[in-house]
C-alpha atoms as a PDB file:
ATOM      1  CA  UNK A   1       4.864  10.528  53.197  1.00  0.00           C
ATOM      2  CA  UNK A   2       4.220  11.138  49.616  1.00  0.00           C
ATOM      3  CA  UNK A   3       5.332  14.802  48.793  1.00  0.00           C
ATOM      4  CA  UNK A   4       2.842  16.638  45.753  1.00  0.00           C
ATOM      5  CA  UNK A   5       4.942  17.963  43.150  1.00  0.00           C
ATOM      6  CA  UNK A   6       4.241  21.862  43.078  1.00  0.00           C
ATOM      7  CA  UNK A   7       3.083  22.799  39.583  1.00  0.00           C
ATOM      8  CA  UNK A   8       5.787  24.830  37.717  1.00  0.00           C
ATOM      9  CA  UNK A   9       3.766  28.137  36.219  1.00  0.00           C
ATOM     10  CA  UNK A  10       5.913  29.729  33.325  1.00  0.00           C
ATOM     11  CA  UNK A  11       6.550  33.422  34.270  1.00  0.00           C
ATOM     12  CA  UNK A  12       4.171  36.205  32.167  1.00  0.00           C
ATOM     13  CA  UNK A  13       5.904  39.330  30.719  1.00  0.00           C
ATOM     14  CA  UNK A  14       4.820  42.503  32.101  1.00  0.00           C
ATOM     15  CA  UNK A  15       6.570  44.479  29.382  1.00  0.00           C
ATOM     16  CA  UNK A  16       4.636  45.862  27.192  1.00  0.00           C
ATOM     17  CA  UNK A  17       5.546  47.837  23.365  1.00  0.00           C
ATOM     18  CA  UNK A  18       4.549  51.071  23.967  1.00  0.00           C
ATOM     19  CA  UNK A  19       7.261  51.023  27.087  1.00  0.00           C
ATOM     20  CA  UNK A  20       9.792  50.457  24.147  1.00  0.00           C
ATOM     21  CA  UNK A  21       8.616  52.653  22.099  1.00  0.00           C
ATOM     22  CA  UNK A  22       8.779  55.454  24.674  1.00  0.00           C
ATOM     23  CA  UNK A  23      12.210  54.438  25.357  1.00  0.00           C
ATOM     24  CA  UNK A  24      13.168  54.558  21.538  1.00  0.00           C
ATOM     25  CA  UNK A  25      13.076  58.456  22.043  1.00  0.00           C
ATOM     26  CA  UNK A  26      15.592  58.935  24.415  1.00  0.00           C
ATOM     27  CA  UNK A  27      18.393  57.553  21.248  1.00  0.00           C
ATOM     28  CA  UNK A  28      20.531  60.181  20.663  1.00  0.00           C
ATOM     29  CA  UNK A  29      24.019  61.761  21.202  1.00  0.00           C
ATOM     30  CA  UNK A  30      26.260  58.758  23.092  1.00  0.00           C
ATOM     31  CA  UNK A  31      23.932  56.387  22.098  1.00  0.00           C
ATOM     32  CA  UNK A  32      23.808  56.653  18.306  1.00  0.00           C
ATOM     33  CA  UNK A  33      27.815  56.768  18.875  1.00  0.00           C
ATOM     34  CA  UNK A  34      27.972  54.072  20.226  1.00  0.00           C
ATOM     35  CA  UNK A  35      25.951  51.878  17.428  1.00  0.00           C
ATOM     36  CA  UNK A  36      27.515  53.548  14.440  1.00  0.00           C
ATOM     37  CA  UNK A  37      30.787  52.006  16.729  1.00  0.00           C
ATOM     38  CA  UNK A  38      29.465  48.554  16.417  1.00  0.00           C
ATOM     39  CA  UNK A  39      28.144  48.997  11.983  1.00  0.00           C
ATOM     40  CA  UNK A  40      24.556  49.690  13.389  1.00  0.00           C
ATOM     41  CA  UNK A  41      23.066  52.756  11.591  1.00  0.00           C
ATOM     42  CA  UNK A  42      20.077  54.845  12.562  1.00  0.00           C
ATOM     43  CA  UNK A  43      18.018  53.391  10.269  1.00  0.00           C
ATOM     44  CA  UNK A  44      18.558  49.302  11.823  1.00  0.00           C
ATOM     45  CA  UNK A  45      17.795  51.381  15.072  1.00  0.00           C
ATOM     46  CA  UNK A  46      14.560  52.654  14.055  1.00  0.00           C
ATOM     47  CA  UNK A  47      13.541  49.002  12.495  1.00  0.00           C
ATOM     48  CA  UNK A  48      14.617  47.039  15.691  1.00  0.00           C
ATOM     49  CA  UNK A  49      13.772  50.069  18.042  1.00  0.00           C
ATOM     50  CA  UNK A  50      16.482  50.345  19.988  1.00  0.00           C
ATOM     51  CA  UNK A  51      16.245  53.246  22.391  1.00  0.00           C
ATOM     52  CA  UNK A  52      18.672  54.469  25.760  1.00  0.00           C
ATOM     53  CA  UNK A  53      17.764  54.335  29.025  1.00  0.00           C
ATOM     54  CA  UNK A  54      19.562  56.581  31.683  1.00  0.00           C
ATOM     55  CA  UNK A  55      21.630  57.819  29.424  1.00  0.00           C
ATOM     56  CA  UNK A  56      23.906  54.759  30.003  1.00  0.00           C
ATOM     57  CA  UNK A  57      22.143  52.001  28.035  1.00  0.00           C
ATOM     58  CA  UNK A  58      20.708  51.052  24.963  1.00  0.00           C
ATOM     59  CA  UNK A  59      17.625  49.466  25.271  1.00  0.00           C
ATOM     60  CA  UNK A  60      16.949  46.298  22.443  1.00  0.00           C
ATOM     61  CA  UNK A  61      13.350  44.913  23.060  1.00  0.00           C
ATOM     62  CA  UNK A  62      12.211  41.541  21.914  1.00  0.00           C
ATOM     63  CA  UNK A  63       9.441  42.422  19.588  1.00  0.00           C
ATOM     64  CA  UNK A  64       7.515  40.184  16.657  1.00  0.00           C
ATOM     65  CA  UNK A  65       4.237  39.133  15.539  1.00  0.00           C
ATOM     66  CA  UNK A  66       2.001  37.036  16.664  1.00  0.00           C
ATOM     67  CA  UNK A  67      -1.723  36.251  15.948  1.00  0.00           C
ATOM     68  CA  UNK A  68      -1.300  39.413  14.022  1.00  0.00           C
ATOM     69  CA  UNK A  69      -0.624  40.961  16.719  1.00  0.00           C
ATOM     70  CA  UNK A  70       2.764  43.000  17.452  1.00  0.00           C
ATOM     71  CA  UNK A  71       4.009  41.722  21.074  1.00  0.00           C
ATOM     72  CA  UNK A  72       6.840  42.804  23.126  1.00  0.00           C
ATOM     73  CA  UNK A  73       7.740  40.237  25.940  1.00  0.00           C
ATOM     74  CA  UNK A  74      11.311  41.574  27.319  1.00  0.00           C
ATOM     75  CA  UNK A  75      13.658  44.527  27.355  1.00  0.00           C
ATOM     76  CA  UNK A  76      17.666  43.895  27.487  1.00  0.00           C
ATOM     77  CA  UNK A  77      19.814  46.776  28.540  1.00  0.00           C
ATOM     78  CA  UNK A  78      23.520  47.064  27.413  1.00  0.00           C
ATOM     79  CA  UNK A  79      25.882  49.148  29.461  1.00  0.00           C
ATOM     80  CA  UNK A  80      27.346  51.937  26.762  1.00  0.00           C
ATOM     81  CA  UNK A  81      30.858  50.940  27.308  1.00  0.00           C
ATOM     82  CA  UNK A  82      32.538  53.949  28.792  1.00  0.00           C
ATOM     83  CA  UNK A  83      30.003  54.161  32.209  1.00  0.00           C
ATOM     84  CA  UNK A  84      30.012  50.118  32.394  1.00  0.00           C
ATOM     85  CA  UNK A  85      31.510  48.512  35.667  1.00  0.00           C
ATOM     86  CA  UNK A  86      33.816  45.898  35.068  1.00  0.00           C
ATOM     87  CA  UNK A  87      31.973  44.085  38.015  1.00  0.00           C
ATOM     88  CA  UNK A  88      28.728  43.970  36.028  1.00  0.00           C
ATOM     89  CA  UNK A  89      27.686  42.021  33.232  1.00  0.00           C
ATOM     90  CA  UNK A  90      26.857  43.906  30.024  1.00  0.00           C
ATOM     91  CA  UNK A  91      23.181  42.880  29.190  1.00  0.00           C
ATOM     92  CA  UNK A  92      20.396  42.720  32.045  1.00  0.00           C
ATOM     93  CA  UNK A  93      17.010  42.401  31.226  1.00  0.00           C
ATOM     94  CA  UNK A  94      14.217  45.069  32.689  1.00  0.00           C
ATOM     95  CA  UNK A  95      11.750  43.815  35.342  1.00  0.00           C
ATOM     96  CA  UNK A  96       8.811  41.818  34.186  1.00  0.00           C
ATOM     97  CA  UNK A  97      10.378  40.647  31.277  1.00  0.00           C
ATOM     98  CA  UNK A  98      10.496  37.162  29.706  1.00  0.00           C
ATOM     99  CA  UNK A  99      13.820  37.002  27.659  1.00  0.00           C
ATOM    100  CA  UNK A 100      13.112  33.444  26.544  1.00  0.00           C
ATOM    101  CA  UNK A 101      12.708  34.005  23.047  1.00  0.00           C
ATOM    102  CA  UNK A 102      13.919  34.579  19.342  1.00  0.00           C
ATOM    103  CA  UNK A 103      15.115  37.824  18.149  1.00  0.00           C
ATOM    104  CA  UNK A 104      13.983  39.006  14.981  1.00  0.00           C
ATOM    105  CA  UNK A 105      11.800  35.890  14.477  1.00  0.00           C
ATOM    106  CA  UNK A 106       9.393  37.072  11.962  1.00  0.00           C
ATOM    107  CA  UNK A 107      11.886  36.584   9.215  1.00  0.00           C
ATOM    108  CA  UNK A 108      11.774  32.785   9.960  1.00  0.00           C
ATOM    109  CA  UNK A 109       8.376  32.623   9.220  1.00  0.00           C
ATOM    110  CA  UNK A 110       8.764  34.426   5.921  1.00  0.00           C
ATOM    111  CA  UNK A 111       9.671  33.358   2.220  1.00  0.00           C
ATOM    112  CA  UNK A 112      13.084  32.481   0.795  1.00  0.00           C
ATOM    113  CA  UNK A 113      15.211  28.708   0.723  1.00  0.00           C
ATOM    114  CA  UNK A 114      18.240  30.964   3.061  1.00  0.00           C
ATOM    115  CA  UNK A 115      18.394  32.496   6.448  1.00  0.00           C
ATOM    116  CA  UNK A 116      20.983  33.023   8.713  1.00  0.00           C
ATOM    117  CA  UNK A 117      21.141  32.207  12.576  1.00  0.00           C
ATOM    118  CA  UNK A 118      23.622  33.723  14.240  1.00  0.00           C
ATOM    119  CA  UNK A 119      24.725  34.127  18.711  1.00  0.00           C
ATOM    120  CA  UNK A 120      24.100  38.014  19.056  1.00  0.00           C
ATOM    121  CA  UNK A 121      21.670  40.304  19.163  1.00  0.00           C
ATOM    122  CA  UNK A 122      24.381  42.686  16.999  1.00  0.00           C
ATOM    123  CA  UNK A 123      25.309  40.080  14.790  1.00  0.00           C
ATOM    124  CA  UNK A 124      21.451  39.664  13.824  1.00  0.00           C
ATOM    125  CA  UNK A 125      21.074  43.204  13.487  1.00  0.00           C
ATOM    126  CA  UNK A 126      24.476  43.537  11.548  1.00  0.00           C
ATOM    127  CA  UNK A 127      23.053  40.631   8.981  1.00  0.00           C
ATOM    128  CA  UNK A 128      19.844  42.051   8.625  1.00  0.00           C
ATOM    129  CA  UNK A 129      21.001  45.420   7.556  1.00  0.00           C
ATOM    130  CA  UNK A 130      23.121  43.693   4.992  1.00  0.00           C
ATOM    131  CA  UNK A 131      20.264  42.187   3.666  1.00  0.00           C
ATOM    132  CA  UNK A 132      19.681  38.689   4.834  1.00  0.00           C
ATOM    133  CA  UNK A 133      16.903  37.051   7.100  1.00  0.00           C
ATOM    134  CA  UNK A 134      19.152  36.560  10.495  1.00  0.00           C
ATOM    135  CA  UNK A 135      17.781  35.648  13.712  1.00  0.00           C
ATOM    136  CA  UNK A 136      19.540  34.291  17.088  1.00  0.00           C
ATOM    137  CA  UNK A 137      18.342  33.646  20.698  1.00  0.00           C
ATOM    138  CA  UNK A 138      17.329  36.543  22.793  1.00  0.00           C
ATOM    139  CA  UNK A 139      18.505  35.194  25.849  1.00  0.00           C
ATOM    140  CA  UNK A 140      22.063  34.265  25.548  1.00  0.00           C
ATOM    141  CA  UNK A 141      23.505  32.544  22.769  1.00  0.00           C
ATOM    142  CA  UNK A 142      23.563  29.429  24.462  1.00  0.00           C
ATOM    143  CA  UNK A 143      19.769  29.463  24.402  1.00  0.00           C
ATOM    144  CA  UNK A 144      18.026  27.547  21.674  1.00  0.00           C
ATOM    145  CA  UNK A 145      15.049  25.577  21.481  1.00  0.00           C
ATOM    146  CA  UNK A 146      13.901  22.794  19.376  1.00  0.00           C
ATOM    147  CA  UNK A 147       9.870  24.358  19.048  1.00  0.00           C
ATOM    148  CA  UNK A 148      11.517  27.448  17.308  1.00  0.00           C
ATOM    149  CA  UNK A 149      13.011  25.521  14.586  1.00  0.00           C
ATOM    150  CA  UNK A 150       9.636  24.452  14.021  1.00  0.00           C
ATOM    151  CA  UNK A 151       8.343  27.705  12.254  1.00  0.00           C
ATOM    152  CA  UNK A 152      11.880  27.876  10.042  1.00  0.00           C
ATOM    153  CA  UNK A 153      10.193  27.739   6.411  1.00  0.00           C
ATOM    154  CA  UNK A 154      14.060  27.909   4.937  1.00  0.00           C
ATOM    155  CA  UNK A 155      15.504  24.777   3.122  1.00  0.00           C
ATOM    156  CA  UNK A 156      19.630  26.270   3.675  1.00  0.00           C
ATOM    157  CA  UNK A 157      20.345  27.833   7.125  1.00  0.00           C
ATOM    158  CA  UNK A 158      23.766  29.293   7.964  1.00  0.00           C
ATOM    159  CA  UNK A 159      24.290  28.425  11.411  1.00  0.00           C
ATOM    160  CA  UNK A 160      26.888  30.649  12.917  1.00  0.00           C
ATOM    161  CA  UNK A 161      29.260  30.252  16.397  1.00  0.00           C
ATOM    162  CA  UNK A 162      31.677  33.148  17.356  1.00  0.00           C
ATOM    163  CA  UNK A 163      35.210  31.497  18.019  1.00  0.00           C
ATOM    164  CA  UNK A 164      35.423  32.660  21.367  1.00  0.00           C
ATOM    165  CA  UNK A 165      38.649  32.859  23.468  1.00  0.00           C
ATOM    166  CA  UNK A 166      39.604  29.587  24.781  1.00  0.00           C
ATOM    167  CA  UNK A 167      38.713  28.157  28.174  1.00  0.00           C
ATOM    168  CA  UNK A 168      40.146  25.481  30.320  1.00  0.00           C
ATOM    169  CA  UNK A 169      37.462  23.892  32.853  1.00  0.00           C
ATOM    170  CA  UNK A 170      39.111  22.262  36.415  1.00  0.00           C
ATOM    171  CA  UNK A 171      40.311  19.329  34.628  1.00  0.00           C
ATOM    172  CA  UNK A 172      42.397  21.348  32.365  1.00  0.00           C
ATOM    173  CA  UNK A 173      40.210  20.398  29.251  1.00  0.00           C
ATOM    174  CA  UNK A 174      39.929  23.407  26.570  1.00  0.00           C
ATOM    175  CA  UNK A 175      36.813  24.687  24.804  1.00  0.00           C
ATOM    176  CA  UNK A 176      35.436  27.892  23.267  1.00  0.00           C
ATOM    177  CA  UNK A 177      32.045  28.829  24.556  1.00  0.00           C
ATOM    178  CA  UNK A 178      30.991  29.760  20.870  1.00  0.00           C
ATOM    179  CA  UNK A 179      31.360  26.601  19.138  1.00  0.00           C
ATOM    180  CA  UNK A 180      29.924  24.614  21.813  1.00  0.00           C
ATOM    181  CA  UNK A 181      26.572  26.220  21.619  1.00  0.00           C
ATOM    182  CA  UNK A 182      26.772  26.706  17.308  1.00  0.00           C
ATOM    183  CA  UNK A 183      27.440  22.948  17.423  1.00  0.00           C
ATOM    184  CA  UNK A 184      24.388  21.925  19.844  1.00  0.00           C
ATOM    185  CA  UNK A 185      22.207  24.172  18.226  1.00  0.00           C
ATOM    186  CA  UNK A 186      22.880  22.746  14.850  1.00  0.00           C
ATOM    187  CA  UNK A 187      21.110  19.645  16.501  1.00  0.00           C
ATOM    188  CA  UNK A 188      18.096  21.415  16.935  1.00  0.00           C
ATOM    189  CA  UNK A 189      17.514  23.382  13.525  1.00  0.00           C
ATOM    190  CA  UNK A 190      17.582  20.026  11.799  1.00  0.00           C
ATOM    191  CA  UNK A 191      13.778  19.871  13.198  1.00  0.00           C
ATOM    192  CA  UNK A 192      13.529  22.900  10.957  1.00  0.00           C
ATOM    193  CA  UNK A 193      10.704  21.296   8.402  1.00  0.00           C
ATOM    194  CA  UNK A 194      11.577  22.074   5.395  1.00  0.00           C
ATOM    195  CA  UNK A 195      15.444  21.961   6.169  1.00  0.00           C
ATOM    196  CA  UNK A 196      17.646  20.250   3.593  1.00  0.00           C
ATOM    197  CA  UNK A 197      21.099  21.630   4.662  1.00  0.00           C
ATOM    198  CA  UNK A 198      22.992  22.990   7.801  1.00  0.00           C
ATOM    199  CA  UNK A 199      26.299  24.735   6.861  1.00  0.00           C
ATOM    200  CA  UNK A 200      28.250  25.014  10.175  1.00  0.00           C
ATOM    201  CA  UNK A 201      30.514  28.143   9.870  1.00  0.00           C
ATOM    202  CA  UNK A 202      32.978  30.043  11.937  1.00  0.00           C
ATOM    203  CA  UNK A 203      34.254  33.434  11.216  1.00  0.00           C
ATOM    204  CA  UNK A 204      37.412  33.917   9.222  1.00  0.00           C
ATOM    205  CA  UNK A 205      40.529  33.311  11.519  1.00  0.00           C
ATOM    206  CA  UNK A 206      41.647  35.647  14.117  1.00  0.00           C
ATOM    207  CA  UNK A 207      38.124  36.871  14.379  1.00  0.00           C
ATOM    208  CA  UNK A 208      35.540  36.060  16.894  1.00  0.00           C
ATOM    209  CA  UNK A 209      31.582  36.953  15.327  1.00  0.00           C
ATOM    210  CA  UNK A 210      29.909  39.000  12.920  1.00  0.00           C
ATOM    211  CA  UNK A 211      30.589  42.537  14.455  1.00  0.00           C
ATOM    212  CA  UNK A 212      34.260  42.101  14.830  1.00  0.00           C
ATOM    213  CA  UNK A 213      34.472  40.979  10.921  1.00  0.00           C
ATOM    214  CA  UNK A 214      32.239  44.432  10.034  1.00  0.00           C
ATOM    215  CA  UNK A 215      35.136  46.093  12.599  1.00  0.00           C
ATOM    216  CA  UNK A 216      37.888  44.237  10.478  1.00  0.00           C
ATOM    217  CA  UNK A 217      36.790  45.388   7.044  1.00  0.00           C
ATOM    218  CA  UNK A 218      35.516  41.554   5.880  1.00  0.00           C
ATOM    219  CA  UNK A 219      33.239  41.912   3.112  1.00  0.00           C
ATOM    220  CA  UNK A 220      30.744  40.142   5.017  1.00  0.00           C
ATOM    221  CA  UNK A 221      28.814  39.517   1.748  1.00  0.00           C
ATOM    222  CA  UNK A 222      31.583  38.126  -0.093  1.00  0.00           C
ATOM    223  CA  UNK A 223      32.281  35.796   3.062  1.00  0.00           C
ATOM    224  CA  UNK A 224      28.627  34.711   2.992  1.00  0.00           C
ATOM    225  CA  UNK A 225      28.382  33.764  -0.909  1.00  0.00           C
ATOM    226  CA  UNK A 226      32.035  32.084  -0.615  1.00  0.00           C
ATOM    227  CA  UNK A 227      30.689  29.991   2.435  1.00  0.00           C
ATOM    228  CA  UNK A 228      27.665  28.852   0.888  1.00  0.00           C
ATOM    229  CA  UNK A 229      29.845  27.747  -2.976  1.00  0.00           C
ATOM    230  CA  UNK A 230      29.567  24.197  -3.288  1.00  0.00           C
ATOM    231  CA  UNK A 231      26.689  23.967  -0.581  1.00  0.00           C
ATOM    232  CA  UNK A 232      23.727  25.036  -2.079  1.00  0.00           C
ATOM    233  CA  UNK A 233      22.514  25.192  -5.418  1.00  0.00           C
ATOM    234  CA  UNK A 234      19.997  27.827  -4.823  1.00  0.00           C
ATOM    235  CA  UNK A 235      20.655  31.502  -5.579  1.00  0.00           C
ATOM    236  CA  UNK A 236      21.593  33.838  -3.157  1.00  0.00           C
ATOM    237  CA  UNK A 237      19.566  36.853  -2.844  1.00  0.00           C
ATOM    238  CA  UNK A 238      19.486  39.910  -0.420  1.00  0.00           C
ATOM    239  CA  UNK A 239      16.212  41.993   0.135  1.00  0.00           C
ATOM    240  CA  UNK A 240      18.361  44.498  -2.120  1.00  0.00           C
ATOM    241  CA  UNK A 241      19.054  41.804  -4.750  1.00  0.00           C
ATOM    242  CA  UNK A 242      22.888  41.534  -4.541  1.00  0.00           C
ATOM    243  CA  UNK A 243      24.496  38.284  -4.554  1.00  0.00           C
END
């Protein structure tokens, strides 16, 4: 008996922008606390617009341009730390949403010879507000495909793991989570087209990503520009010009 294979429909979002635009107006108080905790100002709040939902989360939707068009396809939720059970995991995404997807991915599409891609939704937004075209899967940071690379206009991308605490799988063998996915990632950006160099960088030692450098006092800049010495000969610019 010869069993039809049953055709495989990708899932539509439901979400739409004005539902995260409604929910950008419930930001205040805890959660504005919270983000100026993790380097985020009001300001990177407004551009990515973040909003709360039940008081207990902040709300980061997955919003960019297409066909001229500005689409939202998913809401993530983070649990504000002090009401999150340990028992839960920190991001869930709202009904009806499709998280597949890059975050901030206008900005690969745009002009410049540098961007950054980075694991975390903070760490892009942390980047971006110091500057620098930063983007990083929506979904997890394990999650990236080889048809995003594809719009990447950027000759130099700074392709950035966390260095995450170590793991032993049931054989005993050790890895970090972080690397792992920075490393098979790398793979993928090289279909980037006009890609002429993948730096593969960890964060300074003892530190794990982006936000915990900002929490560390790293001069994030400095670490960028020091990173990229010898790598590139193109000149480093921020949107506000400093090197």
């Amino acid at each position: 008996m010869v069993t039809k294979k049953r055709k495989i429909v990708p899932t539509k979002s439901t979400i739409t922008l004005e539902q995260a635009l409604r929910l950008t107006k419930n930001l205040t108080g805890e959660g504005l606390a919270y983000l100026k905790s993790r380097g985020i100002t009001e300001e990177t709040a407004k551009r990515f617009r973040l909003g709360m939902i039940a008081g207990r989360f902040i709300t980061v939707p997955l919003v960019y341009n297409w066909l001229d068009k500005i689409r939202c396809d998913a809401i993530k939720r983070r649990w504000l730390p002090q009401y999150h059970p340990k028992s839960a995991p920190k991001y869930s995404a709202l009904p009806g949403s499709k998280t597949k997807g890059v975050f901030n991915f206008d900005v690969l599409r745009g002009p410049g010879v540098f961007g950054i891609i980075a694991n975390s939704l903070f760490d892009v937004m942390l980047l971006d507000q110091l500057g620098y075209p930063a983007a990083g899967p929506f979904s997890g940071e394990a999650d990236w495909e080889v048809k995003w690379s594809g719009y990447i206009q950027w000759s130099s991308i700074l392709n950035i793991g966390d260095w995450d605490e170590e793991k032993k799988d049931n054989k005993g063998k050790r890895w970090r989570p972080g690397t792992q996915y920075m490393l098979k990632r790398a793979i993928k950006l090289g279909d980037a087209p006009n890609v002429e160099r993948i730096i593969n960088v960890y964060p300074p030692s003892g530190l794990t990503d982006i936000t915990a450098m900002w929490e560390a006092g790293v001069d994030i800049k400095k670490w960028i520009v020091d990173t990229l010495k010898g790598e590139t000969n193109e000149t480093l610019l921020t949107r506000d010009t400093e090197a």
